[in-house]
Protein backbone atom coordinates (compact mmCIF):
# COMPACT_ATOMS: atom_id res chain seq x y z
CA UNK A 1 146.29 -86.80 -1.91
CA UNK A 2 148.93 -85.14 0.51
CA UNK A 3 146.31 -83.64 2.47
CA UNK A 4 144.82 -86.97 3.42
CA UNK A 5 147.86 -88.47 3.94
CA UNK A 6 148.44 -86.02 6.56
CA UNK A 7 145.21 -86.29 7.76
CA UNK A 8 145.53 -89.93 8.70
CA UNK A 9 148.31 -89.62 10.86
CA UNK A 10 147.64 -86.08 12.59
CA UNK A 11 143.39 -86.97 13.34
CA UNK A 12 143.93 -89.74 15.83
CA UNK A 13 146.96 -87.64 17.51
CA UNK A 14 144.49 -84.62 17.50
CA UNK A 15 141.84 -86.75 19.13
CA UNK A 16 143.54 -88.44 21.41
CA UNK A 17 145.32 -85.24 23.02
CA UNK A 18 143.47 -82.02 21.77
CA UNK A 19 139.77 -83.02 21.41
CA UNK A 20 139.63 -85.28 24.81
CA UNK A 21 139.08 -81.38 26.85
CA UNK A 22 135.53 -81.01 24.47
CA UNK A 23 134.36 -84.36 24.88
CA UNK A 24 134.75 -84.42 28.79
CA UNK A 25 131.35 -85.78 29.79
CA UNK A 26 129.78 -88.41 31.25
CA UNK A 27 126.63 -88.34 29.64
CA UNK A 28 125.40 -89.36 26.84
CA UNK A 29 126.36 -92.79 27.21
CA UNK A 30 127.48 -95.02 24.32
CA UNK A 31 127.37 -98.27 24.42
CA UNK A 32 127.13 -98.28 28.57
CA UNK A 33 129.73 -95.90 28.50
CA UNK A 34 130.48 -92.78 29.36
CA UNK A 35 130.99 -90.58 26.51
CA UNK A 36 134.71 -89.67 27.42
CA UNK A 37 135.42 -93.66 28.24
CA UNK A 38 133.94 -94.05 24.46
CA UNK A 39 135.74 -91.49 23.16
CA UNK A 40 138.67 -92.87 23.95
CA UNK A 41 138.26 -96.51 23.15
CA UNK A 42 136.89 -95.55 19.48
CA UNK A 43 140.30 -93.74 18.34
CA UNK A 44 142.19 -96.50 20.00
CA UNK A 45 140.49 -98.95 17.98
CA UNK A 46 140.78 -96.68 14.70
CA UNK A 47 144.44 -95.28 15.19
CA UNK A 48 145.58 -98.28 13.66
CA UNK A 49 142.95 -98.34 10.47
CA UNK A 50 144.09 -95.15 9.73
CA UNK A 51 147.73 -95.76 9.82
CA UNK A 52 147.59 -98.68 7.88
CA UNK A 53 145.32 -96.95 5.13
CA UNK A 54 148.60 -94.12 5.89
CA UNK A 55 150.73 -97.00 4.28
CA UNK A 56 148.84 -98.53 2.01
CA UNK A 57 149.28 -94.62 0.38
CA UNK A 58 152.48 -94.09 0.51
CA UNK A 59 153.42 -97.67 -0.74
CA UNK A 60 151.28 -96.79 -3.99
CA UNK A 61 153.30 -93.12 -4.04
């Protein structure tokens, strides 16, 4: 249960900073998009899921 605690806060840090050199590319495209543009806009939208499911766990703890 720690693990994935952890998990949910240090994934969208890791894939907003570490991953964003392997996913450099335009194509494919997603969505009209290119993939890096996609990338991005997909962790922005589920930073916040997984920080709230972050303290819906530790409220239960």
């Amino acid at each position: 249960m720690r693990s994935l605690r952890l998990l949910l806060v240090v994934l969208p840090i890791a894939a907003l900073s570490v991953a964003i050199p392997l996913v450099n590319r335009i194509e494919p495209r997603v969505l009209g998009l290119p993939f890096l543009l996609f990338w991005i806009v997909l962790w922005v939208l589920l930073t916040p899921l997984a920080l709230w499911l972050f303290a819906r766990l530790e409220a239960r703890r």
